[in-house]
N, C-alpha and C. Protein backbone atom coordinates (compact mmCIF):
# COMPACT_ATOMS: atom_id res chain seq x y z
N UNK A 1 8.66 7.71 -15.78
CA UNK A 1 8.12 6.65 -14.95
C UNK A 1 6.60 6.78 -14.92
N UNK A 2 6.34 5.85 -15.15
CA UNK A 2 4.65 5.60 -14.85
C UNK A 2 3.88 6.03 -13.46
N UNK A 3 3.12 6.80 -13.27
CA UNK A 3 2.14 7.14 -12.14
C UNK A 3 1.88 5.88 -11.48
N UNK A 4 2.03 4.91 -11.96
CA UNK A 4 1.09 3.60 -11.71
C UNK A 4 2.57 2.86 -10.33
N UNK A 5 3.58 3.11 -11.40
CA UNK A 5 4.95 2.58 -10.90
C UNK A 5 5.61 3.59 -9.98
N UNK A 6 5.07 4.60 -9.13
CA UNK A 6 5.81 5.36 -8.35
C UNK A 6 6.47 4.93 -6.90
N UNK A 7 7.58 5.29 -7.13
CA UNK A 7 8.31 4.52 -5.87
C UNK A 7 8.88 5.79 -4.47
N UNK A 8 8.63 5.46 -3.18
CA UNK A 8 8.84 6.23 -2.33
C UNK A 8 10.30 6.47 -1.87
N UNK A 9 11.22 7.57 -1.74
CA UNK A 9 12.81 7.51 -1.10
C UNK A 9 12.70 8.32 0.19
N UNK A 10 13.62 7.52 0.81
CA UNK A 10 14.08 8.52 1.91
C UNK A 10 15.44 9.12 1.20
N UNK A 11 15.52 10.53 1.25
CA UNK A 11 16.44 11.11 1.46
C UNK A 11 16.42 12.20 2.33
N UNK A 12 18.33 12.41 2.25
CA UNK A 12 18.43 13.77 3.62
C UNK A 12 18.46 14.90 3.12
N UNK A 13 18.05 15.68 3.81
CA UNK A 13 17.09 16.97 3.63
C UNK A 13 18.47 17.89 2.78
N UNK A 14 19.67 17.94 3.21
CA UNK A 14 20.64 18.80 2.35
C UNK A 14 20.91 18.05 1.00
N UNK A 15 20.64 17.54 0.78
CA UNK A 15 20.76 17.37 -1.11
C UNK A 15 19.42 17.71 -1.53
N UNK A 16 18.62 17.53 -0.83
CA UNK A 16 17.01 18.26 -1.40
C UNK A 16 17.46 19.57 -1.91
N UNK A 17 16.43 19.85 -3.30
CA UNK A 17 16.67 20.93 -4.03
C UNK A 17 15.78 22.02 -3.29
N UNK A 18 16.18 23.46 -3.17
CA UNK A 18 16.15 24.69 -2.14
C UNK A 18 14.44 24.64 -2.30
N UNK A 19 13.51 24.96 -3.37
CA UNK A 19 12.57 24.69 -3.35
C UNK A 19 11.62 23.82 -2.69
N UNK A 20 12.23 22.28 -2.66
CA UNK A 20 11.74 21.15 -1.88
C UNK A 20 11.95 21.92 -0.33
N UNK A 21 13.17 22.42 0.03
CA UNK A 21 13.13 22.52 1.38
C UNK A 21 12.24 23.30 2.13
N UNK A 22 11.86 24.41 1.32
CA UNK A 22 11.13 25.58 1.44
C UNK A 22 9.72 25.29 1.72
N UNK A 23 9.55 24.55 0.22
CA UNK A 23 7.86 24.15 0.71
C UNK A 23 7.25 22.96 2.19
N UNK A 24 8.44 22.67 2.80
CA UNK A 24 8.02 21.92 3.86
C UNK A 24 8.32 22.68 4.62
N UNK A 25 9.48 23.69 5.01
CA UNK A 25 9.21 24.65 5.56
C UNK A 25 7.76 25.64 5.96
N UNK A 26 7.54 25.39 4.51
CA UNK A 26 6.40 26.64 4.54
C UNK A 26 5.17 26.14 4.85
N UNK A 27 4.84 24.61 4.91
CA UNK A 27 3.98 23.46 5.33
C UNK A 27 4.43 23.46 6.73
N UNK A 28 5.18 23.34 7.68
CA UNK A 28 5.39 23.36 8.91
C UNK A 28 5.04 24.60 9.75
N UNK A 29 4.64 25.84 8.74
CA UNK A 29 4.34 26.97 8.96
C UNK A 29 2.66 27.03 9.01
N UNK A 30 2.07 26.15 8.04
CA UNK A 30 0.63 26.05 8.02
C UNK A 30 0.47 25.14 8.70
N UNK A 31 0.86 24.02 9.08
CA UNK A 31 0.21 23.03 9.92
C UNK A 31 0.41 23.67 11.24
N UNK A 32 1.19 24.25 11.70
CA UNK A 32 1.40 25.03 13.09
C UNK A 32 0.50 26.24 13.19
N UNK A 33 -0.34 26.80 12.50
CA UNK A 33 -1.32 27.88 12.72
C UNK A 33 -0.21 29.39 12.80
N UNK A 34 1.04 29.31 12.06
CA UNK A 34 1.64 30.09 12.29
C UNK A 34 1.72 31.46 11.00
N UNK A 35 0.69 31.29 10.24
CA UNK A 35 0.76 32.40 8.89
C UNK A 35 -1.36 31.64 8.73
N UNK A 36 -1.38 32.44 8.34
CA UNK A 36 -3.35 32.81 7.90
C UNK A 36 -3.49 32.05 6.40
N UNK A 37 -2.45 31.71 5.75
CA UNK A 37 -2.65 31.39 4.54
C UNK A 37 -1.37 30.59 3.88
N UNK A 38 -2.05 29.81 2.34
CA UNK A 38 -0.41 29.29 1.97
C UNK A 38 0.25 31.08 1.45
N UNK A 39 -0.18 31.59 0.94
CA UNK A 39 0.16 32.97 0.75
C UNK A 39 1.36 33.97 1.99
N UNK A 40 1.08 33.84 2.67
CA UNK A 40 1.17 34.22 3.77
C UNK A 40 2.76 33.07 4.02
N UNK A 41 2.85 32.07 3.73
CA UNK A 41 3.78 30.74 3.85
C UNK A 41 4.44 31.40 2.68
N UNK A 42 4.36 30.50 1.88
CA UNK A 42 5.25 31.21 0.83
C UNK A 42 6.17 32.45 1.17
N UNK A 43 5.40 33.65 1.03
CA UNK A 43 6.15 34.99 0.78
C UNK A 43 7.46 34.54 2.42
N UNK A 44 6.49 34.23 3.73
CA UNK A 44 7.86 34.02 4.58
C UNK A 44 8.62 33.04 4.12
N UNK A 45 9.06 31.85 3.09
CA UNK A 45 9.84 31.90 3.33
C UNK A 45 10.38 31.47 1.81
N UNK A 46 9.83 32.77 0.78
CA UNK A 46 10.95 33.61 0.15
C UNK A 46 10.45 32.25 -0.94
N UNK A 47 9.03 31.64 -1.37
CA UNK A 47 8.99 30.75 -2.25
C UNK A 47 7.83 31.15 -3.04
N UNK A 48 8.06 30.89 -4.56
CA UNK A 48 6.57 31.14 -5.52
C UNK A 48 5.49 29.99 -4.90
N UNK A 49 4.55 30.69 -5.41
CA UNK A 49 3.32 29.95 -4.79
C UNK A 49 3.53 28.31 -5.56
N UNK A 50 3.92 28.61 -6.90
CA UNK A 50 3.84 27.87 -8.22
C UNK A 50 4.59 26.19 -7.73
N UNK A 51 5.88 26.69 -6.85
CA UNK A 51 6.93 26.23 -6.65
C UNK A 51 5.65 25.19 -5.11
N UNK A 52 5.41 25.56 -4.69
CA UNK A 52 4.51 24.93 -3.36
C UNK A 52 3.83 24.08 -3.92
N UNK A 53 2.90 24.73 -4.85
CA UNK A 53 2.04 23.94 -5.36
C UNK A 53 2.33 22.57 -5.94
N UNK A 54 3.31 22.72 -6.75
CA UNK A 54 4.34 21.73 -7.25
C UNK A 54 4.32 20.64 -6.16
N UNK A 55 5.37 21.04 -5.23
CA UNK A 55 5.58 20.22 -4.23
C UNK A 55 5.25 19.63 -3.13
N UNK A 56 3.88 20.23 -2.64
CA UNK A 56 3.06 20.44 -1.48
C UNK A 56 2.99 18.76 -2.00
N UNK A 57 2.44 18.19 -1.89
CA UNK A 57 1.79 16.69 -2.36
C UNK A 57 2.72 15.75 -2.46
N UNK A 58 4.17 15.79 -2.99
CA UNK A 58 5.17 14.84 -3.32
C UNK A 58 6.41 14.98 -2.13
N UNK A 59 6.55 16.21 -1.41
CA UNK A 59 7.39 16.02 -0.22
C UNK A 59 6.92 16.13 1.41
N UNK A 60 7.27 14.85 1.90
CA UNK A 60 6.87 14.85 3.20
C UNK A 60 8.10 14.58 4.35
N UNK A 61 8.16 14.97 5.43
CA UNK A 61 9.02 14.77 6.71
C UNK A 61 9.33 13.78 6.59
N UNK A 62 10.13 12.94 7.20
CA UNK A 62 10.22 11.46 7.48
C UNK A 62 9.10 11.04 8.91
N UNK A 63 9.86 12.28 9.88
CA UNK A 63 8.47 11.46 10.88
C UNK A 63 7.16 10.99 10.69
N UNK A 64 6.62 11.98 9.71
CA UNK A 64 4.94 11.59 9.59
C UNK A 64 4.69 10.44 8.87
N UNK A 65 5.61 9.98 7.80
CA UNK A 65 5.26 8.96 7.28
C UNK A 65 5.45 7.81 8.28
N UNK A 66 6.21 7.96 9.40
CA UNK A 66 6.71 6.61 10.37
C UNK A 66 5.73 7.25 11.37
N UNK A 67 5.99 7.92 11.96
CA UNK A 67 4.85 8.06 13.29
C UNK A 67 3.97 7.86 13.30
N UNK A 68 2.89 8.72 12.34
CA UNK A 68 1.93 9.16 11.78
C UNK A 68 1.41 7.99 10.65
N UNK A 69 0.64 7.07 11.71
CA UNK A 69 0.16 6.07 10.40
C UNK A 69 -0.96 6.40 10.00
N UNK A 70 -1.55 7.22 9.36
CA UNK A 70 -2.97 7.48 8.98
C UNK A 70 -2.03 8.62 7.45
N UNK A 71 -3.00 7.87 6.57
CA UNK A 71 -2.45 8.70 5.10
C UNK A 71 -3.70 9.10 4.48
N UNK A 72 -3.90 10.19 3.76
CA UNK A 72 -5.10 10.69 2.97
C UNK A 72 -4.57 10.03 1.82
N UNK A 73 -5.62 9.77 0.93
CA UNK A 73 -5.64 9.12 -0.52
C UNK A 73 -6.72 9.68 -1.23
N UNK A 74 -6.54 10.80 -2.70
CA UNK A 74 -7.14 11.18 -3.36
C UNK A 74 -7.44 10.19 -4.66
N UNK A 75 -8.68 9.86 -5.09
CA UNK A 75 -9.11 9.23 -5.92
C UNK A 75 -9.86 9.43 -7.08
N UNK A 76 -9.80 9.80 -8.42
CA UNK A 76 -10.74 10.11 -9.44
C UNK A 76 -10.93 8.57 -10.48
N UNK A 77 -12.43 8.43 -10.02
CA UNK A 77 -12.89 7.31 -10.16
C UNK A 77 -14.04 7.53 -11.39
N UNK A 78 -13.75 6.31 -12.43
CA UNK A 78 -15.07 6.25 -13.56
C UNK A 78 -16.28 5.64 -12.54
N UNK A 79 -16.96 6.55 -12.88
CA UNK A 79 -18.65 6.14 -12.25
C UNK A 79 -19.41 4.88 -12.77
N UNK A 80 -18.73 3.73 -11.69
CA UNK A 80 -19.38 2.45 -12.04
C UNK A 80 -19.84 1.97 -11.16
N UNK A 81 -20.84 1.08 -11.25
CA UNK A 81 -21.51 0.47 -10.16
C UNK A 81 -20.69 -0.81 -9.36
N UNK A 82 -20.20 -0.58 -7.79
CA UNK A 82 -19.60 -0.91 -7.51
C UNK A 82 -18.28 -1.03 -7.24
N UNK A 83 -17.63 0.72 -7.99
CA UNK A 83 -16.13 0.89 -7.78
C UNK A 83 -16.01 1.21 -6.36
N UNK A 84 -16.66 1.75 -5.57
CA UNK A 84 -16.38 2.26 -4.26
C UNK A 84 -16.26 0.79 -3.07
N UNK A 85 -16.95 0.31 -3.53
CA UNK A 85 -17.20 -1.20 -2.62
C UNK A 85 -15.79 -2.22 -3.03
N UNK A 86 -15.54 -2.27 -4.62
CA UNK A 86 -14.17 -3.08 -4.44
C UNK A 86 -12.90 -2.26 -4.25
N UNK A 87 -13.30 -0.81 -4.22
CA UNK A 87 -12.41 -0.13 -3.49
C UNK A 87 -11.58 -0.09 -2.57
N UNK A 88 -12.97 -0.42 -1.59
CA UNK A 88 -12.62 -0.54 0.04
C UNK A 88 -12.57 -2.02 0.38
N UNK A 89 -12.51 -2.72 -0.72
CA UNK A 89 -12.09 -4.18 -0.67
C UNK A 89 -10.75 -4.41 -0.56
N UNK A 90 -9.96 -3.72 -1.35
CA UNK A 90 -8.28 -3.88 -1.42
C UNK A 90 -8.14 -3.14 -0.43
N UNK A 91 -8.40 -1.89 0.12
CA UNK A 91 -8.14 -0.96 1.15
C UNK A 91 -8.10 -2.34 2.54
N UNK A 92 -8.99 -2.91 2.66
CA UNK A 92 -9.25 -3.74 3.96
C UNK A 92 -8.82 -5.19 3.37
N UNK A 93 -8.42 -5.92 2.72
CA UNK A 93 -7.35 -6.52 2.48
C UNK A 93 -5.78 -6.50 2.37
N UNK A 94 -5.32 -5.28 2.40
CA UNK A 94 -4.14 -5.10 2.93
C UNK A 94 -3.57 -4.48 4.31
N UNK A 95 -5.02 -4.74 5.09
CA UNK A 95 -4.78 -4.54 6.39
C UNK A 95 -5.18 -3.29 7.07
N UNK A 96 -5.68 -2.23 6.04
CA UNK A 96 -5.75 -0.75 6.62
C UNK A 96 -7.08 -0.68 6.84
N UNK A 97 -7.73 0.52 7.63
CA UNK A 97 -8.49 0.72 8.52
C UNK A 97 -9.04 2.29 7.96
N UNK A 98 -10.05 2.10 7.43
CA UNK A 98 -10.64 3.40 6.44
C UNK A 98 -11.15 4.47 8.04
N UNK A 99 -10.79 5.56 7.73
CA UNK A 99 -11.30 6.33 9.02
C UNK A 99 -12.57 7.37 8.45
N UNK A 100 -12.39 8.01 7.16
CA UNK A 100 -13.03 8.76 6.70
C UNK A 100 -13.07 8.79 5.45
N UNK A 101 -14.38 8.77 4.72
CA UNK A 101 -14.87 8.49 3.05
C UNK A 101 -15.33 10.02 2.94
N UNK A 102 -14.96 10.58 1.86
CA UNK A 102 -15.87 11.43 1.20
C UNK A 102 -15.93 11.42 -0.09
N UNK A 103 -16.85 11.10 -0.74
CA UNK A 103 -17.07 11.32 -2.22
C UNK A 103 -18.34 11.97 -2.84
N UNK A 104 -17.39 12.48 -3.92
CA UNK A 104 -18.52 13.89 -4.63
C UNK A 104 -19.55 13.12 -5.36
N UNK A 105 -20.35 13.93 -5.90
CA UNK A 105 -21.39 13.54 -7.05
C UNK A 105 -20.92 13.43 -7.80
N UNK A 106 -21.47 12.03 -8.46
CA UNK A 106 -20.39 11.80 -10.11
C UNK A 106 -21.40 13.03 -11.47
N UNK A 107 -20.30 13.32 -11.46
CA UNK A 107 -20.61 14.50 -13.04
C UNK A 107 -20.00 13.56 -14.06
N UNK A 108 -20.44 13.69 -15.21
CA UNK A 108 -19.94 13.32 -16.21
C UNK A 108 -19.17 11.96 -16.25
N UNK A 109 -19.95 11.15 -15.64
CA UNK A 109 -19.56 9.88 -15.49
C UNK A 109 -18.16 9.65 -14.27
N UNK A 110 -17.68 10.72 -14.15
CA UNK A 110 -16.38 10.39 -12.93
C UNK A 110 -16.62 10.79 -11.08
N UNK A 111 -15.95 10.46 -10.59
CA UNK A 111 -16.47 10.66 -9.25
C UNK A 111 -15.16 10.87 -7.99
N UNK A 112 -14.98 11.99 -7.53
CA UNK A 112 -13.91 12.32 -6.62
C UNK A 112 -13.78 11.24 -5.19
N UNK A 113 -12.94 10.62 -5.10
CA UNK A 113 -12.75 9.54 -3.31
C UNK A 113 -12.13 10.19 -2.69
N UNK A 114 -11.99 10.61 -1.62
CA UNK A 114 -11.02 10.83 -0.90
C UNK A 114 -10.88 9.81 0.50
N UNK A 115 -9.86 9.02 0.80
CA UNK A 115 -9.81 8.23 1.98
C UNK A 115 -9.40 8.22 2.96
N UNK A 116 -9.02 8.56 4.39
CA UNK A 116 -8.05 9.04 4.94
C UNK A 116 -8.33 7.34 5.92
N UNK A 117 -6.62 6.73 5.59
CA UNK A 117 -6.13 5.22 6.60
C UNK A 117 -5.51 5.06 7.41
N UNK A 118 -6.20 5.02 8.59
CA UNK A 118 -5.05 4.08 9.74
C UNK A 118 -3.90 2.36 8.94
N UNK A 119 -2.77 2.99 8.42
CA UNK A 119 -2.58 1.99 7.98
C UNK A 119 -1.21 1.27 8.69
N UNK A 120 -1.68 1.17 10.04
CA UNK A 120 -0.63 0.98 11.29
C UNK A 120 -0.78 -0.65 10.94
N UNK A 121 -1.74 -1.02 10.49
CA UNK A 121 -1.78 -2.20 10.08
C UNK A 121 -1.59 -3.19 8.96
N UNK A 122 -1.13 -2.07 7.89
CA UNK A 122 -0.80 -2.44 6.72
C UNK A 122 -0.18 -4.01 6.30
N UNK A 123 -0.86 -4.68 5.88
CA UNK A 123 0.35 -5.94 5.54
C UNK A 123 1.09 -5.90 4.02
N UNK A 124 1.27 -4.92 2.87
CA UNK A 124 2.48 -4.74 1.91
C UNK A 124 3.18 -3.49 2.26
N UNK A 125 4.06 -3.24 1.64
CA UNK A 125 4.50 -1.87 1.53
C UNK A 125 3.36 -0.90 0.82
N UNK A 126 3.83 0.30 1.43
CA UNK A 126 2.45 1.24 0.77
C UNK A 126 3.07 1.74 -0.64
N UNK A 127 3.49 1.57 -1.11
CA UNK A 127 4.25 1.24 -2.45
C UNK A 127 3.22 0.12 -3.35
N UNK A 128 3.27 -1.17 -2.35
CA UNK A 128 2.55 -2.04 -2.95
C UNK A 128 0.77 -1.70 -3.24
N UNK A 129 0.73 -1.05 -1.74
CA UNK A 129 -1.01 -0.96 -2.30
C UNK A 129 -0.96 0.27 -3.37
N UNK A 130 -0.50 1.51 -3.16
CA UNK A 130 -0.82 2.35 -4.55
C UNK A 130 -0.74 1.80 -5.51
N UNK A 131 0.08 1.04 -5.71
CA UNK A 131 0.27 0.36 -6.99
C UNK A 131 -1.03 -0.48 -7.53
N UNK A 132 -1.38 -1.58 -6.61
CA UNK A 132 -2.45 -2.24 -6.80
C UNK A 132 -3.89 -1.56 -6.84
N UNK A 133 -3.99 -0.65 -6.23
CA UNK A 133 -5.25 0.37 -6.50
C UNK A 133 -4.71 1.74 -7.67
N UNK A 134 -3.55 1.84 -8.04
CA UNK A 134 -3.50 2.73 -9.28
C UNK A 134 -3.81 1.69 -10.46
N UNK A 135 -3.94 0.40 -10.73
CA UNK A 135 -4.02 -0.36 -11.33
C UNK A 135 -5.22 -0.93 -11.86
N UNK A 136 -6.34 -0.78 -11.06
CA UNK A 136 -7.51 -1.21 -11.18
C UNK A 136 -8.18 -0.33 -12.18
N UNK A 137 -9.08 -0.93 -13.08
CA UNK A 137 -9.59 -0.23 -14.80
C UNK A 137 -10.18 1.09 -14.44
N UNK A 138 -10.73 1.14 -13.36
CA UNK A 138 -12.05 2.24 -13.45
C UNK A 138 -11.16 3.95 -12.33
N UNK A 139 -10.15 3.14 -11.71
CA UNK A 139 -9.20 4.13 -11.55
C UNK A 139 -8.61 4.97 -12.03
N UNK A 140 -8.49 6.04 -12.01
CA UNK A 140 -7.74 7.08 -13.10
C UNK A 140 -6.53 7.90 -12.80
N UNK A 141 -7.03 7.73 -11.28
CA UNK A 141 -5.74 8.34 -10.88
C UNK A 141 -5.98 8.68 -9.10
N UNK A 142 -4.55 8.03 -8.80
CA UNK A 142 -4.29 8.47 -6.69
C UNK A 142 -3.41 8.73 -6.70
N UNK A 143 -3.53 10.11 -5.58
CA UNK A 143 -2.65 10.59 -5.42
C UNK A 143 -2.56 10.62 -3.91
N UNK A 144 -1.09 10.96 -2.97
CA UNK A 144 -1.40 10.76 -1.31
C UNK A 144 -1.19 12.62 -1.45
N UNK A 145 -2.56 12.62 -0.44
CA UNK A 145 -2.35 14.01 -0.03
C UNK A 145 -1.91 14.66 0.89
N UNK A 146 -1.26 13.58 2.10
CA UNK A 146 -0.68 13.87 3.10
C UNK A 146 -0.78 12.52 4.14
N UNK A 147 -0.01 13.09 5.57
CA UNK A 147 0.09 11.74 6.37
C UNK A 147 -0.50 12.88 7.80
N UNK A 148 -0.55 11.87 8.50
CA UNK A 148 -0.67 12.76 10.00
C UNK A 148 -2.20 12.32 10.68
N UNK A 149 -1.89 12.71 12.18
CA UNK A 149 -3.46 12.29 12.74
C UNK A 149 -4.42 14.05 11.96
């Protein structure tokens, strides 16, 4: 499947493969201030780092995606004049509410976004906007890096 075409599921947590379960485990362990490190996560609860890493990014709770309307969005962008502005054009045409921009110095013509959205206001599915912003030429690639206030 295409990066471009990625589609979101709910499923229940016992058919999740032992790995998947672990690393949200071991994420419920770092977001709670309860281990000093992902290191520290992992080893409690009995997972390769390799295996986290993997999954840290592609599995999330169900609550946070419903409660928790604010999503981070990682962005590696070709350094053009004006990608950041029609950026935040589709971002605020589908209703969401940019809370925080950070972007790096473009090296070598590319340039890191990161966005974090109140998107309590969203008007497509968030299906629909990745799609429509994985789509755009100078885009290279988004990824969600998480949900939560």
């Amino acid at each position: 499947m295409d990066k471009k075409d990625q589609q979101f599921y709910l499923v229940r947590e016992d058919v999740l493969p032992e790995a998947m379960q672990k690393t949200l485990q071991a994420k419920r362990l770092i977001e709670r201030g309860k281990v000093d490190s992902i290191a520290d996560a992992v080893q409690m609860v009995d997972l390769s780092r390799s295996a986290f890493y993997k999954y840290r990014d592609t599995v999330f709770p169900f609550h946070t995606m419903v409660k928790e309307r604010i999503i981070t969005l990682f962005f590696h962008l070709e350094d053009r004049s004006g990608t950041l502005s029609h950026l935040l054009g589709i971002v605020a045409s589908a209703g969401c509410n940019v809370l925080t921009i950070h972007q790096t110095i473009p090296l070598q013509g590319r340039a890191n976004v990161t966005l974090s959205l109140d998107v309590s206001g969203i008007q497509l599915e968030l299906n629909g906007l990745l799609s429509r912003l994985k789509s755009m030429d100078f885009v290279e690639k988004v990824e969600v890096l998480g949900s939560g206030a």
